[in-house]
PDB file of N, CA and C in Angstrom:
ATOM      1  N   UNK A   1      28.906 -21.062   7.176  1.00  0.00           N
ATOM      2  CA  UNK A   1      29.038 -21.353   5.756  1.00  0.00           C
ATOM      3  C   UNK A   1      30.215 -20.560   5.201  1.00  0.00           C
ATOM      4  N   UNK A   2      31.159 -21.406   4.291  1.00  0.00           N
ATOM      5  CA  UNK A   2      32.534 -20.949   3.924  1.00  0.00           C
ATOM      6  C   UNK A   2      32.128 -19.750   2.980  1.00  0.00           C
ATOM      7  N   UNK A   3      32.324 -18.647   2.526  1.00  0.00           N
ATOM      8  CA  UNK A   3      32.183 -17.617   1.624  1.00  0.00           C
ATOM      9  C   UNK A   3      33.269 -18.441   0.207  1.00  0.00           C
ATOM     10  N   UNK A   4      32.312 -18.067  -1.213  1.00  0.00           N
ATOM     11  CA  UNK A   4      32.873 -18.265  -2.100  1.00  0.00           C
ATOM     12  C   UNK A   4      34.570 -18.008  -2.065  1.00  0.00           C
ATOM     13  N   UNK A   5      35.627 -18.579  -2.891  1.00  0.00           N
ATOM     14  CA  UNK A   5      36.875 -17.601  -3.180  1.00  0.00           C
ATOM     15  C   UNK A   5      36.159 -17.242  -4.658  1.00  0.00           C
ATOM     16  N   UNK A   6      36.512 -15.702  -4.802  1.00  0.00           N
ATOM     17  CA  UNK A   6      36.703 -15.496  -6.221  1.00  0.00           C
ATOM     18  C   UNK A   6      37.860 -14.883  -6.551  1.00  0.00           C
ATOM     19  N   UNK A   7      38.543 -15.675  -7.450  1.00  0.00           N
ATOM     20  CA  UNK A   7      39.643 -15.298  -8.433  1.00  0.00           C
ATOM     21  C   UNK A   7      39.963 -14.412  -8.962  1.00  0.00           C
ATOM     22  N   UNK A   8      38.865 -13.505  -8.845  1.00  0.00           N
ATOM     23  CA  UNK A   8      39.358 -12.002  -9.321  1.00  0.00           C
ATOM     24  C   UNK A   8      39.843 -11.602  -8.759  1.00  0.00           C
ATOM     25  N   UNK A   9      40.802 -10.075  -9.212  1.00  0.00           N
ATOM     26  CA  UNK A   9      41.758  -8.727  -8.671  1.00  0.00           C
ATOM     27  C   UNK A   9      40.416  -7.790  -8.170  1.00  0.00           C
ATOM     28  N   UNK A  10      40.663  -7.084  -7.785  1.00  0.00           N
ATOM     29  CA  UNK A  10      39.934  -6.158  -7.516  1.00  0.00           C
ATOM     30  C   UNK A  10      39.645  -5.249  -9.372  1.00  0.00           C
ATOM     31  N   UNK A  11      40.804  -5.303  -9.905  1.00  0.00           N
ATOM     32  CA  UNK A  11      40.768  -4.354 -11.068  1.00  0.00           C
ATOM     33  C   UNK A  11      39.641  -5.573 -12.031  1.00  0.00           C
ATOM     34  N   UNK A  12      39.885  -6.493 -12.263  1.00  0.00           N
ATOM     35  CA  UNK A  12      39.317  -7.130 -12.873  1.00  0.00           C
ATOM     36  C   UNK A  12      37.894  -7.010 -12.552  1.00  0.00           C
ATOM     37  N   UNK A  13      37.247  -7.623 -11.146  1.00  0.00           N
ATOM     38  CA  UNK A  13      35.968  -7.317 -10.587  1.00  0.00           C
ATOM     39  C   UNK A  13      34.964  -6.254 -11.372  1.00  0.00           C
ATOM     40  N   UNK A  14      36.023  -4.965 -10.820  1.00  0.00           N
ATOM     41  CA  UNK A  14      35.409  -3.565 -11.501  1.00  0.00           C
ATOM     42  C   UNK A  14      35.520  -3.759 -13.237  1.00  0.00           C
ATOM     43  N   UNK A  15      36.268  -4.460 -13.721  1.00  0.00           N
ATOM     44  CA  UNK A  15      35.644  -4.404 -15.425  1.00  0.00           C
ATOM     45  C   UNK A  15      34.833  -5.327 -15.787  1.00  0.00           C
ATOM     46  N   UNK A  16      34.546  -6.001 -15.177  1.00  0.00           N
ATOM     47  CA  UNK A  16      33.514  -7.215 -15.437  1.00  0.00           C
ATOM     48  C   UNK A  16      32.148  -6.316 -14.997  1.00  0.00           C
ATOM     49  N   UNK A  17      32.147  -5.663 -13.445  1.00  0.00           N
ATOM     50  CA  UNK A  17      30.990  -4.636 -13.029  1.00  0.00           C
ATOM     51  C   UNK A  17      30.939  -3.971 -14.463  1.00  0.00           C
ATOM     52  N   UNK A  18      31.682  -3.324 -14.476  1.00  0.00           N
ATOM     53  CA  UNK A  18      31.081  -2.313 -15.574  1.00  0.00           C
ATOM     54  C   UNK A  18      31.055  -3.155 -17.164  1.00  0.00           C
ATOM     55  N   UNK A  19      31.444  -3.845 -17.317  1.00  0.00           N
ATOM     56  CA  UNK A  19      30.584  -4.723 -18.237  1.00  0.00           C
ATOM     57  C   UNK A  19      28.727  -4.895 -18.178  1.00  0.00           C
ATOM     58  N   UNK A  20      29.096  -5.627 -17.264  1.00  0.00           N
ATOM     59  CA  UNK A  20      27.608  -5.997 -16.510  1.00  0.00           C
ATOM     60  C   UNK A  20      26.804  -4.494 -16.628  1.00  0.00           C
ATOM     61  N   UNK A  21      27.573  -4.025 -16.392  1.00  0.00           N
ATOM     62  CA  UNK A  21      26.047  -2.396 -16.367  1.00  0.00           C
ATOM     63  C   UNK A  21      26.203  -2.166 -17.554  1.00  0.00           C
ATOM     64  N   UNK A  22      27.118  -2.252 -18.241  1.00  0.00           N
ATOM     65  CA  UNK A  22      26.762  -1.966 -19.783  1.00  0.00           C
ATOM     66  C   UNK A  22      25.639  -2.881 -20.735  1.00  0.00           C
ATOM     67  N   UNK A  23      25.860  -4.130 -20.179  1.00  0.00           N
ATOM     68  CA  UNK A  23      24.868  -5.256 -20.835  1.00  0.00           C
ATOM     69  C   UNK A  23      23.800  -4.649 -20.440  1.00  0.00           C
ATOM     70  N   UNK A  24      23.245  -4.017 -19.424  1.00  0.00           N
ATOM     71  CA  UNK A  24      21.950  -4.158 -19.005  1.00  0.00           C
ATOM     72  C   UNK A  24      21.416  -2.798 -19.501  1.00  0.00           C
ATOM     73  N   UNK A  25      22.441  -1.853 -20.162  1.00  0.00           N
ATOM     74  CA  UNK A  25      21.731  -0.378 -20.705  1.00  0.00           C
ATOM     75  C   UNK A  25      21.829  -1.079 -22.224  1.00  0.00           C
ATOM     76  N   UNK A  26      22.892  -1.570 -23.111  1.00  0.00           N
ATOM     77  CA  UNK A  26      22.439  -2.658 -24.069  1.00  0.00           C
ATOM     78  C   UNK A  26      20.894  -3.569 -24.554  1.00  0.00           C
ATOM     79  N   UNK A  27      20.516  -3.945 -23.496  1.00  0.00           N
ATOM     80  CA  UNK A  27      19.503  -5.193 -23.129  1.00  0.00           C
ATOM     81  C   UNK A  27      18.628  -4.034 -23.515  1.00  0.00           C
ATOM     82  N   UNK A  28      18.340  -3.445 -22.706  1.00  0.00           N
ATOM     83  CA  UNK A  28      16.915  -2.214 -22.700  1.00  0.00           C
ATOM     84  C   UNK A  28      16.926  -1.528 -23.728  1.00  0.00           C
ATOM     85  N   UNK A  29      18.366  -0.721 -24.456  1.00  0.00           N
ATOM     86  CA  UNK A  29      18.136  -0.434 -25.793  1.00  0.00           C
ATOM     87  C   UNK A  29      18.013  -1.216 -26.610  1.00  0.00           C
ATOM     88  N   UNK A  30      17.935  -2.496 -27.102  1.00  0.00           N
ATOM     89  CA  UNK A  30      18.230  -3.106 -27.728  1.00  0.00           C
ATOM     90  C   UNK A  30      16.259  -3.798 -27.472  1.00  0.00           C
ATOM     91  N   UNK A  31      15.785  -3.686 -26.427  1.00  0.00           N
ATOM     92  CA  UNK A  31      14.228  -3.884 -26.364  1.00  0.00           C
ATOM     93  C   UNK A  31      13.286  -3.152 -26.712  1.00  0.00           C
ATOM     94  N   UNK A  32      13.948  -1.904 -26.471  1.00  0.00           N
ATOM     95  CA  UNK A  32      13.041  -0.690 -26.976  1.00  0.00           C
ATOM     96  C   UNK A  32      13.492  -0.770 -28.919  1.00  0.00           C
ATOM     97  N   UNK A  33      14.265  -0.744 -29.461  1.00  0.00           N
ATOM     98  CA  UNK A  33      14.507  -1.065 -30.988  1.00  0.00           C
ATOM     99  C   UNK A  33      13.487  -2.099 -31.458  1.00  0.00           C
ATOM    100  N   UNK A  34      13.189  -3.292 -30.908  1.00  0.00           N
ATOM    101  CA  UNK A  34      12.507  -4.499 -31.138  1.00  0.00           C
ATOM    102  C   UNK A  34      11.056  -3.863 -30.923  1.00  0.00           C
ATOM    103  N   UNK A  35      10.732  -3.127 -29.965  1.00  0.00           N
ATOM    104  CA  UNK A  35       9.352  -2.654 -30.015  1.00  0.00           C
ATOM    105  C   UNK A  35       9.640  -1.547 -31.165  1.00  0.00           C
ATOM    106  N   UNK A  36      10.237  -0.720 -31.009  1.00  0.00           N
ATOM    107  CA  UNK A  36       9.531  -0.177 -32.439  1.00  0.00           C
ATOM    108  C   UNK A  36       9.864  -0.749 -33.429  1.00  0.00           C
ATOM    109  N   UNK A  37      10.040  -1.977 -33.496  1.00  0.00           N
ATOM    110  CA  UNK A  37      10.210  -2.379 -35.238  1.00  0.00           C
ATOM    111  C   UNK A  37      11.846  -1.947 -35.702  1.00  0.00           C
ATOM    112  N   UNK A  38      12.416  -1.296 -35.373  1.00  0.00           N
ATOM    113  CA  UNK A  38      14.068  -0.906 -35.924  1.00  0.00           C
ATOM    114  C   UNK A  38      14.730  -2.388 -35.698  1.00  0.00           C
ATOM    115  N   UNK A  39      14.745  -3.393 -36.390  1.00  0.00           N
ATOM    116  CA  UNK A  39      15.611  -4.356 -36.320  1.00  0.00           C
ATOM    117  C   UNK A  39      16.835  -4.373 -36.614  1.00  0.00           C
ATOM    118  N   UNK A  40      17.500  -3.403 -37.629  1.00  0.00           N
ATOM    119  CA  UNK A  40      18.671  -3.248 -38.175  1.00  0.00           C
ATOM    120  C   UNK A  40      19.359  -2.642 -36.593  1.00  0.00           C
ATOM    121  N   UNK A  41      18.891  -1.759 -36.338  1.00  0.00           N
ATOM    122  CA  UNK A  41      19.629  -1.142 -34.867  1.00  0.00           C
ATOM    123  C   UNK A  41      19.413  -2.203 -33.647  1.00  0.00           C
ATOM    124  N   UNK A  42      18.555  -3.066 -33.432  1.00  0.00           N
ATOM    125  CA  UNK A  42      18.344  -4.273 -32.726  1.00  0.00           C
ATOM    126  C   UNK A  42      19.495  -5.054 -33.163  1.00  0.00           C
ATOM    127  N   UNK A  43      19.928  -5.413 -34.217  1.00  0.00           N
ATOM    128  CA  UNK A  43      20.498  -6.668 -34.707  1.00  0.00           C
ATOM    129  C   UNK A  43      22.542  -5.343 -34.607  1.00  0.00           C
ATOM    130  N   UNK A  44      21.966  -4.593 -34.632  1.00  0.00           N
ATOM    131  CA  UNK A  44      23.794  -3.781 -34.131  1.00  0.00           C
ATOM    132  C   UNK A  44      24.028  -3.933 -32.413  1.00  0.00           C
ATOM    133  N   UNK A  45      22.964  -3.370 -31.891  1.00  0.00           N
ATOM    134  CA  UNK A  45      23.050  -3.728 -30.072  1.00  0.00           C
ATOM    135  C   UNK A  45      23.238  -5.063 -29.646  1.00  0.00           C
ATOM    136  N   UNK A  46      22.895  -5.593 -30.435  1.00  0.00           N
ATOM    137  CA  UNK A  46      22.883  -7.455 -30.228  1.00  0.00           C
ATOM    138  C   UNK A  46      24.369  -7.448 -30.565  1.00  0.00           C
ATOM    139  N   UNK A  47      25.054  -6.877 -31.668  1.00  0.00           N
ATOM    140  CA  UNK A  47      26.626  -7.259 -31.643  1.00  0.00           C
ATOM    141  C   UNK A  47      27.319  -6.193 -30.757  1.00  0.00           C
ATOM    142  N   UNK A  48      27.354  -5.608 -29.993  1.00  0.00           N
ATOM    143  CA  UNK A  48      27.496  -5.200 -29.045  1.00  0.00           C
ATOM    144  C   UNK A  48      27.895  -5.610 -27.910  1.00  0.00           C
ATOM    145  N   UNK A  49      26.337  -6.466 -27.692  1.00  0.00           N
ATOM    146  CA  UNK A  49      26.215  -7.463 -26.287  1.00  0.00           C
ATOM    147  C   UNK A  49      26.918  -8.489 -26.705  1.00  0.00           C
ATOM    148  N   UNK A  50      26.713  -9.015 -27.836  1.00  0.00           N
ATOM    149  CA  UNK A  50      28.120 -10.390 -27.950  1.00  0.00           C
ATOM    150  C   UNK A  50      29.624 -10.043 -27.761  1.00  0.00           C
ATOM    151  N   UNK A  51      29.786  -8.952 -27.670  1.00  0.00           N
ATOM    152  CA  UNK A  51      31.266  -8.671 -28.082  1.00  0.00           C
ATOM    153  C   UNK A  51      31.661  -8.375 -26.040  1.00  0.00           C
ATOM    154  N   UNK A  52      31.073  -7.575 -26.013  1.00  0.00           N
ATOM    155  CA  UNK A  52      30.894  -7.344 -23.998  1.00  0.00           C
ATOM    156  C   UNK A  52      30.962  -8.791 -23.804  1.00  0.00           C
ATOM    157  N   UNK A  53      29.841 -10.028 -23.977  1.00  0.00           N
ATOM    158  CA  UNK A  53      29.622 -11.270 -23.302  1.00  0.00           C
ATOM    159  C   UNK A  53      30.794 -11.770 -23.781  1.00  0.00           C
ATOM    160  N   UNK A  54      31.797 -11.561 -24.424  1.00  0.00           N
ATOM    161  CA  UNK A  54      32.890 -12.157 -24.916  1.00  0.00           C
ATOM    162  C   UNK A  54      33.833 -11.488 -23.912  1.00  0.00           C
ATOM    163  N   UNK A  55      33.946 -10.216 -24.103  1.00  0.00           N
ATOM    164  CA  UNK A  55      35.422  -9.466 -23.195  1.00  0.00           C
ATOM    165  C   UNK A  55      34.890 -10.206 -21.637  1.00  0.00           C
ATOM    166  N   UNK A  56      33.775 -10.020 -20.976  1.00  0.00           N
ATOM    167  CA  UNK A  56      33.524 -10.573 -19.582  1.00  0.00           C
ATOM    168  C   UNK A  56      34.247 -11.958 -19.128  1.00  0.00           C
ATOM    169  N   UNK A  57      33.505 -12.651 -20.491  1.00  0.00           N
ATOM    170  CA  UNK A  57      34.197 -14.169 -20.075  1.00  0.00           C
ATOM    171  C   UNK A  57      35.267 -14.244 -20.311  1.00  0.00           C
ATOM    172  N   UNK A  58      36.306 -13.450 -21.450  1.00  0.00           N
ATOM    173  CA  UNK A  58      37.956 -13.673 -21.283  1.00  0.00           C
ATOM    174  C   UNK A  58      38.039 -13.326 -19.932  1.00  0.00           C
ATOM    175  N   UNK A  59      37.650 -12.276 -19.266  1.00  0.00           N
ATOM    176  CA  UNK A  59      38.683 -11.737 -18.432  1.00  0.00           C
ATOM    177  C   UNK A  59      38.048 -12.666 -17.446  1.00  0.00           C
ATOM    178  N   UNK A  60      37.328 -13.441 -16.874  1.00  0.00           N
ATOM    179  CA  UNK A  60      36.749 -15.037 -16.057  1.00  0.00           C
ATOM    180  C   UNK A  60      37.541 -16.152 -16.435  1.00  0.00           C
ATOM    181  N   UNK A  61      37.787 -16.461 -17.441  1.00  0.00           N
ATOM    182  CA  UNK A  61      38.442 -17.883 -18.097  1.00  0.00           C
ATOM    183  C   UNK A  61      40.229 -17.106 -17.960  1.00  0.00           C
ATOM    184  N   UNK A  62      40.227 -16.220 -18.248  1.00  0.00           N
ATOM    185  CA  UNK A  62      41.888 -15.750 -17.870  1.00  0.00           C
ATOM    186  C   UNK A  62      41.894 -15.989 -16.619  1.00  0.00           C
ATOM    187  N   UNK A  63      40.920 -15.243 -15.590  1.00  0.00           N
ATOM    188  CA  UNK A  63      41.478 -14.822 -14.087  1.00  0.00           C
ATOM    189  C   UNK A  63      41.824 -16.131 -13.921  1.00  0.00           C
ATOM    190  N   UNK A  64      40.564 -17.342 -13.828  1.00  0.00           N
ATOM    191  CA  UNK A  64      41.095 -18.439 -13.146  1.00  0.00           C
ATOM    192  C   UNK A  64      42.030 -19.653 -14.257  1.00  0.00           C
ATOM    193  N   UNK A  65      42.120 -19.609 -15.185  1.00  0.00           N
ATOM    194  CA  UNK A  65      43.216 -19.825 -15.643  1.00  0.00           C
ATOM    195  C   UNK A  65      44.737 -19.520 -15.281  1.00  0.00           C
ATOM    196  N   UNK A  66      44.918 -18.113 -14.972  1.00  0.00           N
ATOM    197  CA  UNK A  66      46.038 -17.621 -14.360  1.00  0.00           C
ATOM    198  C   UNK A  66      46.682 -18.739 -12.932  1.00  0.00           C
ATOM    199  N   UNK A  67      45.451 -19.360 -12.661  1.00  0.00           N
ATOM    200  CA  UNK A  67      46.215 -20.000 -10.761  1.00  0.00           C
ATOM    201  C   UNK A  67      45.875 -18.996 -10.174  1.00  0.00           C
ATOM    202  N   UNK A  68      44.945 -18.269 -10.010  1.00  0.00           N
ATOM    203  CA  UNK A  68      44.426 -17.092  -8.513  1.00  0.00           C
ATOM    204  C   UNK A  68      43.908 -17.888  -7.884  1.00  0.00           C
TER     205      UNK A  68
END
């Protein structure tokens, strides 16, 4: 079985990784706010994670946009 190509740099890879681990310490703070009731700090972590789910996918829709 052929292995995916992915279009990423190596530099790119690693900021998308560390995106990704940021969403997921995001996600959990942003669950623990919702259990205690703090929605105002829920509804700030939530723009947070939109703004990360935004930088991730530029730098995806750039890489293979570019022709890699």
């Amino acid at each position: 079985m052929a292995q995916p190509v992915n279009p990423l740099t190596p530099e790119e890879r690693a900021q998308v990784l560390d995106i990704q681990d940021r969403l997921i310490e995001l996600f959990v703070y942003r669950g623990e706010a919702v259990e205690a009731g703090n929605q105002r700090r829920a509804e700030a972590l939530q723009g947070e994670i939109d703004e990360l789910l935004r930088q991730r996918d530029a730098i995806k829709i750039w890489a293979t946009a570019d022709g890699k």
